[in-house]
N, C-alpha and C. Protein backbone atom coordinates (compact mmCIF):
# COMPACT_ATOMS: atom_id res chain seq x y z
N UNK A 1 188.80 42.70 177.28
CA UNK A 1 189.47 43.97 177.44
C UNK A 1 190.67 44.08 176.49
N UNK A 2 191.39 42.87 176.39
CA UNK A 2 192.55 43.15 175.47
C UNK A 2 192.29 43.17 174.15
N UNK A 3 190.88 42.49 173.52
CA UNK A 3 190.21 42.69 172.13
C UNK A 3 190.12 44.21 172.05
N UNK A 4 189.66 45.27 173.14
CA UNK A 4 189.39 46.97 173.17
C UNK A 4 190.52 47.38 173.02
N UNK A 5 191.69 46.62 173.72
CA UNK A 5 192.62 47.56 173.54
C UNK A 5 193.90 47.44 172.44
N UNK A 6 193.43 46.14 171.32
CA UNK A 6 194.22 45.94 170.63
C UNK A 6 193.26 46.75 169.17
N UNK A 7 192.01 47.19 169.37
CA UNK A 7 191.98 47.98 168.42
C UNK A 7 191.71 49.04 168.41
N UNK A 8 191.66 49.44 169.73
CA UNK A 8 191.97 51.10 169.69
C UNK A 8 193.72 51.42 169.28
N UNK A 9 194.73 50.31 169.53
CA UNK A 9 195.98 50.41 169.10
C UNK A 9 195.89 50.29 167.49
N UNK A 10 194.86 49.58 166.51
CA UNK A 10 194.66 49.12 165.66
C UNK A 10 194.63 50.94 164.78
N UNK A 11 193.25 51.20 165.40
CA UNK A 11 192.99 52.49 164.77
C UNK A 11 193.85 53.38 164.91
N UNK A 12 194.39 53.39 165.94
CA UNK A 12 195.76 54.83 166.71
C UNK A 12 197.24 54.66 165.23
N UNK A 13 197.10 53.08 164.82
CA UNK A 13 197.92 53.49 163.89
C UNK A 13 197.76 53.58 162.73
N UNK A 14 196.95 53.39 162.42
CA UNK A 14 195.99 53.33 161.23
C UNK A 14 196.03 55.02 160.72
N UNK A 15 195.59 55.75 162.24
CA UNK A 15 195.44 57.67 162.25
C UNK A 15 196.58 58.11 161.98
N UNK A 16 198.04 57.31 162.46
CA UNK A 16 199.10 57.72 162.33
C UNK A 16 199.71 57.47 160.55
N UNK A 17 198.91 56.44 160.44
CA UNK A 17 199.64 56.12 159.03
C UNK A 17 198.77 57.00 157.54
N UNK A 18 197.64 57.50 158.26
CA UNK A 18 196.96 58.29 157.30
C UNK A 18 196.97 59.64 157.81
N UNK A 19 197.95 59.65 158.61
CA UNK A 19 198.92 61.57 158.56
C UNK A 19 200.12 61.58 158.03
N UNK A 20 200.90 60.47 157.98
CA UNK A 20 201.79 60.07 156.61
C UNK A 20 201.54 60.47 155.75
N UNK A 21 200.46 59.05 155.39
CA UNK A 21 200.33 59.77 153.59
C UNK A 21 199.96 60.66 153.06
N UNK A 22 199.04 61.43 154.13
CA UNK A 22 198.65 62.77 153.85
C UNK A 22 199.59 63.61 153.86
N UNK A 23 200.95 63.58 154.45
CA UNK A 23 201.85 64.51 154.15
C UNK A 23 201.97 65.49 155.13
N UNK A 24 201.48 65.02 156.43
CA UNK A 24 201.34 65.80 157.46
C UNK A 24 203.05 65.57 158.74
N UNK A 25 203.28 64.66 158.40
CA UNK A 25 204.28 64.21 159.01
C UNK A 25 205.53 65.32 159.50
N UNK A 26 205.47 66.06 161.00
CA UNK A 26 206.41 67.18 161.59
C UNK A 26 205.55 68.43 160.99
N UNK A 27 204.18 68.33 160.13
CA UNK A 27 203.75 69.50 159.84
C UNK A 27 202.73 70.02 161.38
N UNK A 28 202.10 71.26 161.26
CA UNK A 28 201.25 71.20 162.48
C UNK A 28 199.56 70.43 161.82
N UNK A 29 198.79 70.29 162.96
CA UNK A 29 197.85 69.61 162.40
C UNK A 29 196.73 69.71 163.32
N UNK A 30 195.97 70.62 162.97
CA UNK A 30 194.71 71.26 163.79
C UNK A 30 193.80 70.03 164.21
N UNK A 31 193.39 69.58 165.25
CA UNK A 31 192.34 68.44 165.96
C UNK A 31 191.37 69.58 166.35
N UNK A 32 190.23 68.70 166.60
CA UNK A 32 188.95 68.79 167.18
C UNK A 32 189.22 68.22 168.64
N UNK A 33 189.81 68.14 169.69
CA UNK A 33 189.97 67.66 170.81
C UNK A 33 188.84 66.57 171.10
N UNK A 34 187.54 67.27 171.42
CA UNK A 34 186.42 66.54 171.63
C UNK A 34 186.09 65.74 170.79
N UNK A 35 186.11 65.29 169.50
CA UNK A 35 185.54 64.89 168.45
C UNK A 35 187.04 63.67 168.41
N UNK A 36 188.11 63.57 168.78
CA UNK A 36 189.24 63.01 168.64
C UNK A 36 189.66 62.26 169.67
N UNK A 37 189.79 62.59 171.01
CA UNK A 37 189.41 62.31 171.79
C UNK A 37 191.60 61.99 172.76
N UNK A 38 191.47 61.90 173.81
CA UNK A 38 192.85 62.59 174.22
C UNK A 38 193.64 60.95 173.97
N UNK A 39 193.23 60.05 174.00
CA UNK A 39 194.30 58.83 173.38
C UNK A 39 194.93 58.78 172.09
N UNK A 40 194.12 59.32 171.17
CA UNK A 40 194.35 59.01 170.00
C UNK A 40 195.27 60.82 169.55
N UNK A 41 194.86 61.13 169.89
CA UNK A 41 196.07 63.04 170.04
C UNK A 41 197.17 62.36 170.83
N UNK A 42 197.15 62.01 171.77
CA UNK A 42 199.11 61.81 172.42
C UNK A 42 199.20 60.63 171.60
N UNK A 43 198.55 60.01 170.82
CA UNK A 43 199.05 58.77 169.86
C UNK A 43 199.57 59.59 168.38
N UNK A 44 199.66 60.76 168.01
CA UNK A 44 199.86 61.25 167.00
C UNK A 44 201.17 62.04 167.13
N UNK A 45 201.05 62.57 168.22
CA UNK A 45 201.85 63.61 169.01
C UNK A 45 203.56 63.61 168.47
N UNK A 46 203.79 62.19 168.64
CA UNK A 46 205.44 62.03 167.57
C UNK A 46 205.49 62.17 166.25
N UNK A 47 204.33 62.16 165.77
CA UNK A 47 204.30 61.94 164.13
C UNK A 47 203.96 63.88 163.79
N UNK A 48 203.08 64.09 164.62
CA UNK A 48 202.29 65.60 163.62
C UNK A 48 203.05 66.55 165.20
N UNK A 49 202.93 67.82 164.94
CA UNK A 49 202.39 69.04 165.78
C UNK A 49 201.43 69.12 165.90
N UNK A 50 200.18 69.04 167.05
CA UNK A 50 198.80 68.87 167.43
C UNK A 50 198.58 70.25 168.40
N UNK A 51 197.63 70.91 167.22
CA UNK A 51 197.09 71.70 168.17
C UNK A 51 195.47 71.61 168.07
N UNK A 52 195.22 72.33 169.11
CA UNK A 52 193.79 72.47 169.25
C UNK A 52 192.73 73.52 168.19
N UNK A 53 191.86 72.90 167.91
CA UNK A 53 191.10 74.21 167.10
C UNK A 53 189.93 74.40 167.90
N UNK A 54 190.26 74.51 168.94
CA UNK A 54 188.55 74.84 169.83
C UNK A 54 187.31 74.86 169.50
N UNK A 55 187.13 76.31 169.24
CA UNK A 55 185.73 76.65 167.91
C UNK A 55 185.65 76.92 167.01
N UNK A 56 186.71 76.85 166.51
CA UNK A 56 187.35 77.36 164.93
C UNK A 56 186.01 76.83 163.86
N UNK A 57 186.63 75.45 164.20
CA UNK A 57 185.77 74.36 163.23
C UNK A 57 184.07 75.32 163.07
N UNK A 58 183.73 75.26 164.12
CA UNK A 58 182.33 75.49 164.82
C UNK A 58 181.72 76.55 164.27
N UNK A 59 182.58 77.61 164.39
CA UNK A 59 182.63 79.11 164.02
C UNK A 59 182.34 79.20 162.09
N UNK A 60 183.34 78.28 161.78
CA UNK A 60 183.53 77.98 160.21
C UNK A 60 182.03 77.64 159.36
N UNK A 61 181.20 76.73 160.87
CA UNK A 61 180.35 75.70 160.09
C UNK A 61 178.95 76.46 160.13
N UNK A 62 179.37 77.52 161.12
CA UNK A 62 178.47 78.62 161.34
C UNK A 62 178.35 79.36 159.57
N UNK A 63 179.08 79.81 159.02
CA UNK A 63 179.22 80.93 157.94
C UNK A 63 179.04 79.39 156.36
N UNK A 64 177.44 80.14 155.73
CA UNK A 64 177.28 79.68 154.62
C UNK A 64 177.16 80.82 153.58
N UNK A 65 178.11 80.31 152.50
CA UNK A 65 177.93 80.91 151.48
C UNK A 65 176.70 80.17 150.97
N UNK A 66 175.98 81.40 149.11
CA UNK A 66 175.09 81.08 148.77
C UNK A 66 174.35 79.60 148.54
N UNK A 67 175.69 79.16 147.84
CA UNK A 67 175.82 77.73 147.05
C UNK A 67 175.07 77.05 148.19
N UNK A 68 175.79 77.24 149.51
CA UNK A 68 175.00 76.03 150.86
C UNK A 68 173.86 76.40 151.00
N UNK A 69 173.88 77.55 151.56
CA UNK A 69 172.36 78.10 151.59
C UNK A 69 171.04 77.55 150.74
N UNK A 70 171.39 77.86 148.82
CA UNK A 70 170.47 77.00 147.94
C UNK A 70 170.18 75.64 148.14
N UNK A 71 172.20 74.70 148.65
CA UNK A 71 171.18 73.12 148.91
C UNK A 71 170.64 73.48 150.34
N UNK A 72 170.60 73.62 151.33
CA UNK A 72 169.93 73.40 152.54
C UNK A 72 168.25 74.03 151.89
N UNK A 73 168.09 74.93 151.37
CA UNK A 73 166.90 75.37 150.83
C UNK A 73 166.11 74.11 149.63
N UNK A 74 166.90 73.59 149.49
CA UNK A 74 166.13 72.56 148.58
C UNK A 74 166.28 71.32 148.94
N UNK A 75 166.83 70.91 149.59
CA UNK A 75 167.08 69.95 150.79
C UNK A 75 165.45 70.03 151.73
N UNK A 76 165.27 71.09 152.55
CA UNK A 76 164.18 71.34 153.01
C UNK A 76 162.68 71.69 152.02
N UNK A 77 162.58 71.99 150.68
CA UNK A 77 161.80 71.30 149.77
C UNK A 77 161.69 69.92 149.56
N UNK A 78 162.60 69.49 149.75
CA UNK A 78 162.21 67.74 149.07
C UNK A 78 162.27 67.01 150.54
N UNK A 79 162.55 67.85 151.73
CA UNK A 79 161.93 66.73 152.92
C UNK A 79 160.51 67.24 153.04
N UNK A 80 160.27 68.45 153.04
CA UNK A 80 158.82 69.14 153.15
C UNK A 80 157.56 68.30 152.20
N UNK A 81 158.09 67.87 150.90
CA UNK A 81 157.20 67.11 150.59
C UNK A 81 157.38 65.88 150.16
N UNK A 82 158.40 64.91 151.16
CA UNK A 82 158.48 63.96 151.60
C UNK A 82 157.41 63.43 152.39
N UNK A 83 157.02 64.78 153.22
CA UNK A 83 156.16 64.83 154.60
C UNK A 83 154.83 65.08 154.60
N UNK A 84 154.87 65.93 153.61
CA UNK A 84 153.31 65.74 152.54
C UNK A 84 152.88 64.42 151.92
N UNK A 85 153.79 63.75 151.47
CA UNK A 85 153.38 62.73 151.13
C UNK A 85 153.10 61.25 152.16
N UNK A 86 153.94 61.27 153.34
CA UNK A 86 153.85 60.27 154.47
C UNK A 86 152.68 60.70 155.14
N UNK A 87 152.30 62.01 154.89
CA UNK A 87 150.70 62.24 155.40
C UNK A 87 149.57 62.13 154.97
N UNK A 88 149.93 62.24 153.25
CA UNK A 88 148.51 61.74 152.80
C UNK A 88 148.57 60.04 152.76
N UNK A 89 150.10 59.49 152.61
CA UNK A 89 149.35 57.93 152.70
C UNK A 89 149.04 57.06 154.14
N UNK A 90 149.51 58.06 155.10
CA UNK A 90 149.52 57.39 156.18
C UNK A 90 147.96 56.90 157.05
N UNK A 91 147.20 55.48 156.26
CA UNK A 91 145.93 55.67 156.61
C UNK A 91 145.67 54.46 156.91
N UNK A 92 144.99 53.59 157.40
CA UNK A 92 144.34 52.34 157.22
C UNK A 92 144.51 51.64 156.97
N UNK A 93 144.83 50.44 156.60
CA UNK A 93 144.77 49.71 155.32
C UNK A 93 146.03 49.39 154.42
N UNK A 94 147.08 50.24 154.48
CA UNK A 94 148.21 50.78 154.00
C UNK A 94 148.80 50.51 154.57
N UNK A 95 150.19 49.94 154.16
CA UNK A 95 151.23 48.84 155.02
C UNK A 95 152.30 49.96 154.74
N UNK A 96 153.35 49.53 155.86
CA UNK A 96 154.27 50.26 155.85
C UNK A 96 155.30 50.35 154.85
N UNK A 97 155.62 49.20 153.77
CA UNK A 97 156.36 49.45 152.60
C UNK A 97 155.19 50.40 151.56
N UNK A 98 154.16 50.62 151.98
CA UNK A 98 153.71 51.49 150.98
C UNK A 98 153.78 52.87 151.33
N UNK A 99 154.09 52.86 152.45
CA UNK A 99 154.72 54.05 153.03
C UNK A 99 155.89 54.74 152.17
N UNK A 100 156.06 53.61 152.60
CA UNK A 100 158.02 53.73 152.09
C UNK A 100 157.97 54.15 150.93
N UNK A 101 157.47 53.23 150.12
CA UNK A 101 157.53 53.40 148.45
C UNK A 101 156.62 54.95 148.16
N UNK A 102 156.22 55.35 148.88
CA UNK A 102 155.49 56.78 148.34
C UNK A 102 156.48 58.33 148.70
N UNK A 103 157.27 57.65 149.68
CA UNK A 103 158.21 58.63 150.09
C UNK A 103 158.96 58.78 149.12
N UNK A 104 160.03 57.60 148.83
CA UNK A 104 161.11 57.17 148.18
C UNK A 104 160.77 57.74 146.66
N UNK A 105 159.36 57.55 146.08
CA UNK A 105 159.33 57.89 144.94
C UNK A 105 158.82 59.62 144.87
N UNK A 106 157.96 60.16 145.96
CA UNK A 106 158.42 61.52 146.12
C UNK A 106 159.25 61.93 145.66
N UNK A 107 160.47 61.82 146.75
CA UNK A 107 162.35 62.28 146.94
C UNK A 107 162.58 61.78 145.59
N UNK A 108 162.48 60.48 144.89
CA UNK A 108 163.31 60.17 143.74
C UNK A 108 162.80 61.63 142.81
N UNK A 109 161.77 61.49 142.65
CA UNK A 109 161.10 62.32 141.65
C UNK A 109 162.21 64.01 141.53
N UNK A 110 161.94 63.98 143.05
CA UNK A 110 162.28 65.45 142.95
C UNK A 110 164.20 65.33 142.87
N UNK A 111 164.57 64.91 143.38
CA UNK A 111 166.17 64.57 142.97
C UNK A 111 167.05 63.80 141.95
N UNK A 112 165.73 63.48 141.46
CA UNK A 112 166.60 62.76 140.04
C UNK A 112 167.71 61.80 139.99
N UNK A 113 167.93 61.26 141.09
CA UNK A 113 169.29 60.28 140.93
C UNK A 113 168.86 59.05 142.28
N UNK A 114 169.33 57.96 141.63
CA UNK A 114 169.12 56.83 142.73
C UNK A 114 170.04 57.66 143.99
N UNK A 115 169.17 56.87 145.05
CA UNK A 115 169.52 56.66 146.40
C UNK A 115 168.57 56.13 147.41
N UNK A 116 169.69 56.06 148.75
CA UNK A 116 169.20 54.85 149.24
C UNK A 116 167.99 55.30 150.53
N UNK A 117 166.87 55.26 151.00
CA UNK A 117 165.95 55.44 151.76
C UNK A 117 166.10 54.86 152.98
N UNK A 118 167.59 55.19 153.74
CA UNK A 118 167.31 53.91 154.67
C UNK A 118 166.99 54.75 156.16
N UNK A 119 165.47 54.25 156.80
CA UNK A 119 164.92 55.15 157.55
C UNK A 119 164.40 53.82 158.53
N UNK A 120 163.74 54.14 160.16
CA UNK A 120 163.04 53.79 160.71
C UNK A 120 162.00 53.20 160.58
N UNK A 121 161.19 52.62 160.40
CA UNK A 121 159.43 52.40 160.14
C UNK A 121 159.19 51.58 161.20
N UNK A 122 158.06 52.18 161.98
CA UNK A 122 157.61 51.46 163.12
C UNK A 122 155.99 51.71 162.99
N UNK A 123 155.32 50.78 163.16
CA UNK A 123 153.44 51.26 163.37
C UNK A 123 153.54 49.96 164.62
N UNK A 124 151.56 50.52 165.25
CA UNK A 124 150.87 50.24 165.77
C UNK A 124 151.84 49.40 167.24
N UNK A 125 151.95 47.72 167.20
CA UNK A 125 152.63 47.44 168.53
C UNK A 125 154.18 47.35 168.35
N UNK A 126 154.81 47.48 167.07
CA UNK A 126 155.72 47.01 166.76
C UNK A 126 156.93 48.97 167.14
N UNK A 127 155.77 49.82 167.42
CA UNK A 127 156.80 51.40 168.07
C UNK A 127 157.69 50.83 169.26
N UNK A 128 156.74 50.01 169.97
CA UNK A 128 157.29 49.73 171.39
C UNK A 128 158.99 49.04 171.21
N UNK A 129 158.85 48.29 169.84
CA UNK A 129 160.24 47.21 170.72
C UNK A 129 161.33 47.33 169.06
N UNK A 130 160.34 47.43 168.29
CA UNK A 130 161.56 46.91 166.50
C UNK A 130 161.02 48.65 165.73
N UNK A 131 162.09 48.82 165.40
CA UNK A 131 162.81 50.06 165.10
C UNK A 131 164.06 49.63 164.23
N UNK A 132 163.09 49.15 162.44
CA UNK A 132 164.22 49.00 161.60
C UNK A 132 163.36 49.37 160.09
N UNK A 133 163.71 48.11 159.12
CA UNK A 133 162.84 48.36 157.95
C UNK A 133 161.71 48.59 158.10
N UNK A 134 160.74 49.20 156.75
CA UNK A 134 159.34 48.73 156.92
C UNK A 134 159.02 47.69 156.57
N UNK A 135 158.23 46.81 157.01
CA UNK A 135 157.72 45.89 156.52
C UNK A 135 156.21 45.86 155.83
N UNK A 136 155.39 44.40 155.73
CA UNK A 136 154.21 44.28 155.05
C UNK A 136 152.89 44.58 156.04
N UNK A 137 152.99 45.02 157.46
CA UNK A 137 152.40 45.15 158.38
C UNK A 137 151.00 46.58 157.53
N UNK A 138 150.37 46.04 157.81
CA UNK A 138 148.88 46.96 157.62
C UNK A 138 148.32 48.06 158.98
N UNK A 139 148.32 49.16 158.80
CA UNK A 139 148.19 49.91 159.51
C UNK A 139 146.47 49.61 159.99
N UNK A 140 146.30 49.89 160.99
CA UNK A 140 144.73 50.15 161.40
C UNK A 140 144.43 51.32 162.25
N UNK A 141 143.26 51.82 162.57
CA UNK A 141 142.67 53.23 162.85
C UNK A 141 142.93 52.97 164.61
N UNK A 142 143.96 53.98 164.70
CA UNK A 142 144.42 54.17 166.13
C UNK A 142 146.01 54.28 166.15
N UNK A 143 146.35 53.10 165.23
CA UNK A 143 148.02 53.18 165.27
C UNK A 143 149.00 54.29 165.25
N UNK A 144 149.81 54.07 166.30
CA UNK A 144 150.97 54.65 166.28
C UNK A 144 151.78 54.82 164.93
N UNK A 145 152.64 55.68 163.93
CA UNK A 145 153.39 55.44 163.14
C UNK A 145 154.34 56.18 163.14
N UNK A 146 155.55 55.48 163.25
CA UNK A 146 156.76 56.41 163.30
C UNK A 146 157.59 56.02 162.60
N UNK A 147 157.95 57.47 161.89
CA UNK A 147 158.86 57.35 160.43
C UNK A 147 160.61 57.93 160.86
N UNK A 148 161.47 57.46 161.09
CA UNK A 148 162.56 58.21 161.56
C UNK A 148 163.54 58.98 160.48
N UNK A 149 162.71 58.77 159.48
CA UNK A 149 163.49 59.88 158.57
C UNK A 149 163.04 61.06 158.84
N UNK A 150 161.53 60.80 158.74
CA UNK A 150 160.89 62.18 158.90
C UNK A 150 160.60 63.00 160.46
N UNK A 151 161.43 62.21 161.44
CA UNK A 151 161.07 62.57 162.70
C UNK A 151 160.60 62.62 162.79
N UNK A 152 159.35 62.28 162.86
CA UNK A 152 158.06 62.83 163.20
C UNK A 152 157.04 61.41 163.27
N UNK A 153 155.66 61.71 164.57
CA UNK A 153 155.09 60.54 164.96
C UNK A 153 153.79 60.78 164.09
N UNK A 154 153.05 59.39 163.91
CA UNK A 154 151.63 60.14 163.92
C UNK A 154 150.51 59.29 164.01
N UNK A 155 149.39 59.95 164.53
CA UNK A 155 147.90 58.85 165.01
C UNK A 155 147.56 58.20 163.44
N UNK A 156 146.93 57.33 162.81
CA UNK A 156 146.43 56.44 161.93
C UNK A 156 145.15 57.03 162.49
């Protein structure tokens, strides 16, 4: 218990010392209540003016200009045929890093810049209990396969 509570004191000043440098110090300083949580607000409380932004945030995250709009629109192109592609290889015979590698080089293709693929892969008995990398495991006709990037389950 005193390991919990020496680093929630850890972080509480840590929040305080990066409203310092930010320059927030006696300024006011809009929180998320819920998202912040009420220890760490009366831990600020001497340093900033804390007020609440209720739904502000919420309201804000509601309203996209074009620019967002285009990535979320092409964002949903390159998962769409992410998902095209985990469907045509998802067959038989076909191990789950070849899964992987058909996705990954999909998405690379279409985004042009390294990054990192780091997703779920689960088939056949291994859905029930391990829920991490893919591995060299060979799919067979019946298996379960679940991809957690792509949310989504599917029969072999």
């Amino acid at each position: 218990m005193d390991q919990i509570i020496g680093k929630k004191k850890a972080a509480s000043d840590a929040l305080t010392q990066a409203i310092i440098i930010a320059g927030l110090r006696g300024k006011q300083t809009g929180i998320e209540g819920g998202s912040l949580g009420f220890y760490f607000v009366e831990s600020i409380r001497d340093t900033t003016k804390v007020f609440p932004l209720d739904d502000q945030i919420e309201l804000i995250r509601l309203e996209k200009d074009d620019e967002e709009l285009a990535m979320k629109r092409r964002a949903n192109r390159i998962l769409n045929s992410a998902f095209e592609t985990a469907q045509k290889t998802i067959n038989p015979g076909v191990n789950e890093l070849e899964v992987y590698d058909a996705i990954h080089h999909t998405i690379l293709m279409d985004i042009r810049e390294p990054f990192i693929l780091d997703v779920t892969f689960a088939s056949g008995p291994n859905t029930v209990s391990r829920h991490g990398s893919p591995i060299g495991r060979h799919l067979v006709e019946g298996d379960l396969f679940i991809n957690g990037f792509l949310s989504n389950t599917r029969d072999v």
